[in-house]
N, C-alpha and C. Protein backbone atom coordinates (compact mmCIF):
# COMPACT_ATOMS: atom_id res chain seq x y z
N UNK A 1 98.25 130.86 98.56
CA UNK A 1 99.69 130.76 98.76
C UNK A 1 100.02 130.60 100.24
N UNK A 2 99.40 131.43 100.99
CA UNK A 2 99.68 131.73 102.87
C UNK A 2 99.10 130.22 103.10
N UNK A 3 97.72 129.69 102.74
CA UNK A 3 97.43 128.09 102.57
C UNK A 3 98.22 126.97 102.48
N UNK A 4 99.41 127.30 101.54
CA UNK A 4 99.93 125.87 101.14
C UNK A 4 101.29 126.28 102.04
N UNK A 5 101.36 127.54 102.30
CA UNK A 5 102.94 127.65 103.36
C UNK A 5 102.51 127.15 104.77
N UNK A 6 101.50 127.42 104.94
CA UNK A 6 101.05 126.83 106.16
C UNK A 6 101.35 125.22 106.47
N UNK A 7 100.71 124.55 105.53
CA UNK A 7 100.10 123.32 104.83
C UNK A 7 102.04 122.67 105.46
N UNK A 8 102.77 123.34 104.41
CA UNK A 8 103.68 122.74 103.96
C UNK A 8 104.74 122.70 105.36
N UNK A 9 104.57 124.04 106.23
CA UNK A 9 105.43 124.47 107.76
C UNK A 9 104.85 123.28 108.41
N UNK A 10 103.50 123.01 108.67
CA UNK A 10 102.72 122.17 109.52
C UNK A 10 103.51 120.91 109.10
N UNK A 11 103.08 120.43 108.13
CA UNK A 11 103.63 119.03 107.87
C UNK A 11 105.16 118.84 107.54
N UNK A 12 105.97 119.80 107.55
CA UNK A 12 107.20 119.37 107.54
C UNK A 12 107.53 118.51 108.53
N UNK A 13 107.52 118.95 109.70
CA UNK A 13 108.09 118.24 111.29
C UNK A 13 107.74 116.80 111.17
N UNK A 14 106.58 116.69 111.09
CA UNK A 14 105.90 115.48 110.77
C UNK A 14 106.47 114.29 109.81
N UNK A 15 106.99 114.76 108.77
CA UNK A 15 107.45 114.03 107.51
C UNK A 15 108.73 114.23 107.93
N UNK A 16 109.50 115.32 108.47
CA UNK A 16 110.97 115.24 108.24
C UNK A 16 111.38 114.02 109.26
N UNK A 17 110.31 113.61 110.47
CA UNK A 17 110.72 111.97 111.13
C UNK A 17 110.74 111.01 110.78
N UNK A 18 109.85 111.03 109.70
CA UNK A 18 110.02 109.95 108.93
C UNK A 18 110.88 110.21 107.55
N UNK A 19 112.15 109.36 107.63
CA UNK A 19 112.53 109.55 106.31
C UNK A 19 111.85 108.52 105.11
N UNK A 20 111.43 109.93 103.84
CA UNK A 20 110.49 109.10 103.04
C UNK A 20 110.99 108.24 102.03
N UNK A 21 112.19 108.41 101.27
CA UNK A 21 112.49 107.55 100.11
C UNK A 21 111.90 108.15 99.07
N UNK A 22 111.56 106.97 98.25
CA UNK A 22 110.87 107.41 96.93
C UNK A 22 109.09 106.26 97.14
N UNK A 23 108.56 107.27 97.18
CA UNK A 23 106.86 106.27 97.24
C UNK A 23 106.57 105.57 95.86
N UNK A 24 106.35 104.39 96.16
CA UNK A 24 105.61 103.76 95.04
C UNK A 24 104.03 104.06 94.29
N UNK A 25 104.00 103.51 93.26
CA UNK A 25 102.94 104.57 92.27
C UNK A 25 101.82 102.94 92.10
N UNK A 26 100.76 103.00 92.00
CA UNK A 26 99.73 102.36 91.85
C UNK A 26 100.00 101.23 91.38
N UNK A 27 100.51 100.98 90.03
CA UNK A 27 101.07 99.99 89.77
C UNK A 27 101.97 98.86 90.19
N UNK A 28 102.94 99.57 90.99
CA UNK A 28 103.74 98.76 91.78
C UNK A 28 102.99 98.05 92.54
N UNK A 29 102.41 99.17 93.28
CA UNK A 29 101.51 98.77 94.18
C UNK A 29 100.45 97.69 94.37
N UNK A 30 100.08 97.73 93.51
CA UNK A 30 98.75 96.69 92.85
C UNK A 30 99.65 95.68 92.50
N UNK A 31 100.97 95.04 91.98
CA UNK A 31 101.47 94.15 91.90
C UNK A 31 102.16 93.73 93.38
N UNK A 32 102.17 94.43 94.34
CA UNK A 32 102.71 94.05 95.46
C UNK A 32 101.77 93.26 96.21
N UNK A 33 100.51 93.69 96.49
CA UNK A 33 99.85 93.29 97.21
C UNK A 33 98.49 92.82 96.57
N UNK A 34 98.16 92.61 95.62
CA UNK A 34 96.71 92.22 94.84
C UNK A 34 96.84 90.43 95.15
N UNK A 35 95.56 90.22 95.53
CA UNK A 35 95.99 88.75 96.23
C UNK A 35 96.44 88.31 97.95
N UNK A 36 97.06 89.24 98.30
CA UNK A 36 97.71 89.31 99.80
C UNK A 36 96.53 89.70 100.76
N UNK A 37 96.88 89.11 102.03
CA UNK A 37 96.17 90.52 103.17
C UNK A 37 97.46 89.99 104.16
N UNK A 38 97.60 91.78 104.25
CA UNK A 38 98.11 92.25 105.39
C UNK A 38 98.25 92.66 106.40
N UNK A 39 98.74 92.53 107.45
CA UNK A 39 98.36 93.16 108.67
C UNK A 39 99.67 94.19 108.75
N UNK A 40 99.15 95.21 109.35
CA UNK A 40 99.82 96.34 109.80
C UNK A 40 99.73 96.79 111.18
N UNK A 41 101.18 97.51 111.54
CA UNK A 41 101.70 97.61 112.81
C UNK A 41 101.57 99.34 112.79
N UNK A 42 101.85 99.58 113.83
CA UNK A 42 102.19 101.44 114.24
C UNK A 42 102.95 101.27 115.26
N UNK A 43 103.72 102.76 115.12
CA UNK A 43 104.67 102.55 116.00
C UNK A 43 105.56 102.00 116.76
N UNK A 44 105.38 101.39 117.62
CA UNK A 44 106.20 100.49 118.21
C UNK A 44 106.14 99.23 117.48
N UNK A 45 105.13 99.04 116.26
CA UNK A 45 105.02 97.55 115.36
C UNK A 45 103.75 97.09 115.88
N UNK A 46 103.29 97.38 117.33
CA UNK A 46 101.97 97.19 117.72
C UNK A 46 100.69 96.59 116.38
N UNK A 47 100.28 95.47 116.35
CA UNK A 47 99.22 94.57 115.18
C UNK A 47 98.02 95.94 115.10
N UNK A 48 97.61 97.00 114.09
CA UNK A 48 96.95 98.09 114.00
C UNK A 48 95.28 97.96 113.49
N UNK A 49 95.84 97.08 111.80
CA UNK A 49 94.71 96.47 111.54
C UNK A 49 95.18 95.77 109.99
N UNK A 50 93.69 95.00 109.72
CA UNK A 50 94.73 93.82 108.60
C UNK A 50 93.55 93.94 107.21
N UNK A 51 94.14 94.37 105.96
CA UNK A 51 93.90 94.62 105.14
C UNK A 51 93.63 93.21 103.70
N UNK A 52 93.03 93.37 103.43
CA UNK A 52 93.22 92.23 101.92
C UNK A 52 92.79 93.20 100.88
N UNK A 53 93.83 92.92 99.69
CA UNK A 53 93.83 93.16 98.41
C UNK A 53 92.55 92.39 97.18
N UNK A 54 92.02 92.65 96.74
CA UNK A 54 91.33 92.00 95.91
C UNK A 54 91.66 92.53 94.08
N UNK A 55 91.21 91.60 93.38
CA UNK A 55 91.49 92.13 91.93
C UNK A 55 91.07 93.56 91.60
N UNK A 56 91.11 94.15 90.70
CA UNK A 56 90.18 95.34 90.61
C UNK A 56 90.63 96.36 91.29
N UNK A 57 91.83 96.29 92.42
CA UNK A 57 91.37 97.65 93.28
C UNK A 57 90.60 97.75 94.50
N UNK A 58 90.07 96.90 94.44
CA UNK A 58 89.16 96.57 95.52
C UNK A 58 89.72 96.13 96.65
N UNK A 59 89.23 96.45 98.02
CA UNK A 59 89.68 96.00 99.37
C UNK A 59 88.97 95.69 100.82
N UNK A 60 89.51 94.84 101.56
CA UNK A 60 88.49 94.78 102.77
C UNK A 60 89.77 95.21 103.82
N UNK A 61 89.30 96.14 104.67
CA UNK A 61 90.05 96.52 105.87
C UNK A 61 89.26 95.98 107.14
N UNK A 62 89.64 95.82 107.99
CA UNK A 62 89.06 95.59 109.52
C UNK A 62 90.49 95.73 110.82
N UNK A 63 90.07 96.67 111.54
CA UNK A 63 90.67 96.93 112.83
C UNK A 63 91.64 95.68 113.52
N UNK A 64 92.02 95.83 113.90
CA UNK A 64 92.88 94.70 114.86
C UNK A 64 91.80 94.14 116.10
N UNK A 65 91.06 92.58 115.88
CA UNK A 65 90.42 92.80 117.50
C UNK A 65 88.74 93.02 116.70
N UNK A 66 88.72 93.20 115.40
CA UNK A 66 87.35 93.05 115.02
C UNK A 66 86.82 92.15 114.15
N UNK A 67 85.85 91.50 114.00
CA UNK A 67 85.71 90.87 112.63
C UNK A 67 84.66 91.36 111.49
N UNK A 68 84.49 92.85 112.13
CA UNK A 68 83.61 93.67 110.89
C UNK A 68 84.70 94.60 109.99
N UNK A 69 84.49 94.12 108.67
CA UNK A 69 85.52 95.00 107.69
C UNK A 69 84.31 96.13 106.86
N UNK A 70 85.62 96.89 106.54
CA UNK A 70 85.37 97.82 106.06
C UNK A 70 85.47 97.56 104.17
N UNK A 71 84.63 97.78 103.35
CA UNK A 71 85.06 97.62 102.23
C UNK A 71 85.07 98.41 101.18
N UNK A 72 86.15 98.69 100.72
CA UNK A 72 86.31 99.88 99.50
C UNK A 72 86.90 100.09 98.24
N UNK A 73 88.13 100.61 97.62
CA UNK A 73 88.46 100.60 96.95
C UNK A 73 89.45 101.25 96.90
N UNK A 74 90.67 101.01 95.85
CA UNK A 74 91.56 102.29 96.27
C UNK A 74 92.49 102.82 94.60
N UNK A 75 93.04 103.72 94.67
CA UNK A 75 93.49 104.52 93.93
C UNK A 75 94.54 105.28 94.00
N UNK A 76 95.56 105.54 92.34
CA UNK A 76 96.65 106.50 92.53
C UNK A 76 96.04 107.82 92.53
N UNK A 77 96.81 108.88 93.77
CA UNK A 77 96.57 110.36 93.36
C UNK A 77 97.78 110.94 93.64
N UNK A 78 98.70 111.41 92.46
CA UNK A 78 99.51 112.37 92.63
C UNK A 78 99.53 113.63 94.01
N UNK A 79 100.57 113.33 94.43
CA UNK A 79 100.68 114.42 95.65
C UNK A 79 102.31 115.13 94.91
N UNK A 80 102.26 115.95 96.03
CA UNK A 80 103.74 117.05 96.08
C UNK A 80 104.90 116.18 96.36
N UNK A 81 104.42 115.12 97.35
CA UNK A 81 106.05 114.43 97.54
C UNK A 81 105.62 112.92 96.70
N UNK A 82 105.08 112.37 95.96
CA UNK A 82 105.09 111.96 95.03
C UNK A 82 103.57 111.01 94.94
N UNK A 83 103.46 109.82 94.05
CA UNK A 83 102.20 108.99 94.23
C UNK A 83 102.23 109.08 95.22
N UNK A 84 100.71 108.79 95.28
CA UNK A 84 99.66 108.35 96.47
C UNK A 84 98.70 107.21 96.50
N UNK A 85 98.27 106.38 97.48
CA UNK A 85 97.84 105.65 97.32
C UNK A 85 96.03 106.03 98.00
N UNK A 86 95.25 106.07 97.49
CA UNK A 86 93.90 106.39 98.27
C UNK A 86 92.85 105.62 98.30
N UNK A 87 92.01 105.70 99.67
CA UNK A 87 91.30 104.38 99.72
C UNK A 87 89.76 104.80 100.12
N UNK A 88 89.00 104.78 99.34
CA UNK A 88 87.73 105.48 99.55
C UNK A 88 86.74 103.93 99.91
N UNK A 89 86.31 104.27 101.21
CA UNK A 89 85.21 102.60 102.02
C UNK A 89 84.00 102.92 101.58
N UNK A 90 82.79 101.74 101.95
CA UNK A 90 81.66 102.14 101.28
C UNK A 90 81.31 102.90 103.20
N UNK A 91 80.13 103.95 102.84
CA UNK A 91 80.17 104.23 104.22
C UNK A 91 80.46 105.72 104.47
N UNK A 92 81.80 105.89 103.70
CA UNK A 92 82.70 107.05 103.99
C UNK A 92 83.36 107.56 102.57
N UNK A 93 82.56 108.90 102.37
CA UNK A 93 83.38 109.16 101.24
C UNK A 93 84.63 110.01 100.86
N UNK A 94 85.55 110.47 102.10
CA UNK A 94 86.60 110.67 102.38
C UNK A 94 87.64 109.82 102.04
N UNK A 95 88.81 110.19 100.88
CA UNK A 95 89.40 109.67 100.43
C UNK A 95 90.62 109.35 101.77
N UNK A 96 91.13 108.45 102.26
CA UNK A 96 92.08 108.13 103.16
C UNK A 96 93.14 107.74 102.27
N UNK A 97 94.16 109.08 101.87
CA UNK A 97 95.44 108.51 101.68
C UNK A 97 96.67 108.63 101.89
N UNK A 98 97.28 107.81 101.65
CA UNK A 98 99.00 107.28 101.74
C UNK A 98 100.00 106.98 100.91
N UNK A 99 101.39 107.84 101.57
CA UNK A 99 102.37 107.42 100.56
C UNK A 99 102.78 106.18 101.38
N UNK A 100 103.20 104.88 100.06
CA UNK A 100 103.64 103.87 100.57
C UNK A 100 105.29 103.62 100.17
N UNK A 101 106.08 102.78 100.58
CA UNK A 101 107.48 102.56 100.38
C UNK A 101 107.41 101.21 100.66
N UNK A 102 108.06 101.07 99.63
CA UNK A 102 108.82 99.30 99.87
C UNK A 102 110.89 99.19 100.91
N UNK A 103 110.08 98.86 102.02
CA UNK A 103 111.72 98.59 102.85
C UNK A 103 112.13 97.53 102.58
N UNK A 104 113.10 96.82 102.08
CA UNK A 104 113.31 95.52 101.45
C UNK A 104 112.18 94.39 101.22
N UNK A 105 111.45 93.91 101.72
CA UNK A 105 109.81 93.06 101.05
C UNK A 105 108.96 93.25 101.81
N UNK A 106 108.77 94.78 102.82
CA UNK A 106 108.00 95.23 103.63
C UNK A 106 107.68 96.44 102.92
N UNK A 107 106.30 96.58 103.23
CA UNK A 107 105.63 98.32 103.05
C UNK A 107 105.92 99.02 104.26
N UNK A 108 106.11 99.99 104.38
CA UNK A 108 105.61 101.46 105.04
C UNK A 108 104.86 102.20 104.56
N UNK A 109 103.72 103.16 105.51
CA UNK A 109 102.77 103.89 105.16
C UNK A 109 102.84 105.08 105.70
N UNK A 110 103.04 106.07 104.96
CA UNK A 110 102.60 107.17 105.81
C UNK A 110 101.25 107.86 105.57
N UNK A 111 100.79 108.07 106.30
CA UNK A 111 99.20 108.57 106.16
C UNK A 111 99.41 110.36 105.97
N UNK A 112 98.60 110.64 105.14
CA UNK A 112 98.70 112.20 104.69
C UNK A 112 97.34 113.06 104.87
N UNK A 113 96.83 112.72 105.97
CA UNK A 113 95.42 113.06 106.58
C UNK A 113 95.31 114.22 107.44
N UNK A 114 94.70 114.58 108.17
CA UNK A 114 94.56 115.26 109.36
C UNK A 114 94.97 114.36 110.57
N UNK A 115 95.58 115.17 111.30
CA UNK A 115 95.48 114.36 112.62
C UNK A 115 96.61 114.03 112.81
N UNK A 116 98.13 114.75 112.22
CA UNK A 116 99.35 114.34 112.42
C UNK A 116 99.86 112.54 111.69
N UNK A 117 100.84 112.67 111.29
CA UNK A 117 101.27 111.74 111.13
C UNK A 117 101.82 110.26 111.51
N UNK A 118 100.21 109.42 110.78
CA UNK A 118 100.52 107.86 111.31
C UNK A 118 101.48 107.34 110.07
N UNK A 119 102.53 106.10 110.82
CA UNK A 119 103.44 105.64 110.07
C UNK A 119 102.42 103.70 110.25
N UNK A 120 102.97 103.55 109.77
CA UNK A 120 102.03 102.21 109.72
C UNK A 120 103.16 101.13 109.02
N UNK A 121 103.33 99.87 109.51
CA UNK A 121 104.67 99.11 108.73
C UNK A 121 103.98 97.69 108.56
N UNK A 122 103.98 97.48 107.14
CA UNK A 122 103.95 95.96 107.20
C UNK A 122 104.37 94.55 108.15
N UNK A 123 103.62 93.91 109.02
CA UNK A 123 104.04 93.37 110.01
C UNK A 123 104.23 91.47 109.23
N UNK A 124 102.44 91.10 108.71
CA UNK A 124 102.49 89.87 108.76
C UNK A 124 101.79 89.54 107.05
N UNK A 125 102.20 89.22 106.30
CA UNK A 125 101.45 87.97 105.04
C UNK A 125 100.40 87.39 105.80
N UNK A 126 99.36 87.43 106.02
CA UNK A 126 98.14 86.40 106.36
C UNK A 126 97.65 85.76 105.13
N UNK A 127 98.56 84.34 105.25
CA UNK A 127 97.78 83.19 104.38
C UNK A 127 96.64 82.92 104.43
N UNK A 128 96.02 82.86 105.36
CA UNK A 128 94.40 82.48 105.74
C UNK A 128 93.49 83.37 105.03
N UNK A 129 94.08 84.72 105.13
CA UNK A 129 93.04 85.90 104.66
C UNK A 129 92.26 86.64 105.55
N UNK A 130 91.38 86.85 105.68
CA UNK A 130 90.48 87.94 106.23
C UNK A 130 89.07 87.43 106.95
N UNK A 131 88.82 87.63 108.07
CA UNK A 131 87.70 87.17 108.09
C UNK A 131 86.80 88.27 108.54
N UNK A 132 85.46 88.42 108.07
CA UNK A 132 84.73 89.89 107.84
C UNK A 132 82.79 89.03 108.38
N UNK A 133 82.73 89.23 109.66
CA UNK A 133 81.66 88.71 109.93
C UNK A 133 81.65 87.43 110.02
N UNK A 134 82.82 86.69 110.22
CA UNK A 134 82.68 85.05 110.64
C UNK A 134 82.96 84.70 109.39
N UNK A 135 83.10 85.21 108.00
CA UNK A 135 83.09 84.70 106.72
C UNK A 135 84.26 85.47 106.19
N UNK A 136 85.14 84.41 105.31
CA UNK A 136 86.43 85.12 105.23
C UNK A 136 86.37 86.22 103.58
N UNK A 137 87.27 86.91 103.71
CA UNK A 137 87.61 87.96 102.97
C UNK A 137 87.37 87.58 101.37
């Protein structure tokens, strides 16, 4: 109980800057972006790193500035303030997840990790796709 009051004091401040909405649930989700890669901004909108969707669930991430991706998979997990979106890489078996929101035909992310709260915003549609070692996504 003293655990989750903690949990919940800590991360208030954090979440109460960002106002959250209502997070979208897997499904949405997977119809939003399955097919797409995206690049994502922080903070100031700053290019963070750029993601592609694949069928299945499946995904390739890579940094902003790299051309080695990360590849994994991702998943709904119910949280307290609502779906979640989670993304487990091969590599790392730490689930990395996020509530996401649709701002009119943009995502927002908030990350629900350690390490204080990253907001992350849909910046760009990359038609081209992904390129992961000189070879695209």
């Amino acid at each position: 109980m003293r655990l989750a009051l903690l949990l919940a004091v800590l991360a208030g401040p954090a979440l109460a800057q960002t106002p959250l909405g209502v997070p979208i649930g897997g499904d949405e989700f997977e119809a939003l972006v399955e097919g797409r890669t995206l690049t994502y901004g922080e903070g100031g909108r700053e290019p963070y790193g750029i993601e592609h969707y694949f069928e299945g669930r499946a995904v390739a991430w890579a940094w902003m500035g790299s051309d080695e991706c990360q590849r994994g998979t991702w998943y709904e997990e119910p949280t307290a303030q609502g779906p979640s979106i989670c993304f487990v890489y091969d590599g790392d078996p730490d689930p990395k997840c996020w509530l996401f929101f649709l701002e009119g035909e943009a995502l927002r992310a908030v990350y629900l990790g350690d390490g204080g709260a990253t907001v992350l915003y849909e910046l760009v549609d990359e038609p081209g796709g992904l390129v992961c070692g000189g070879v695209g996504a």
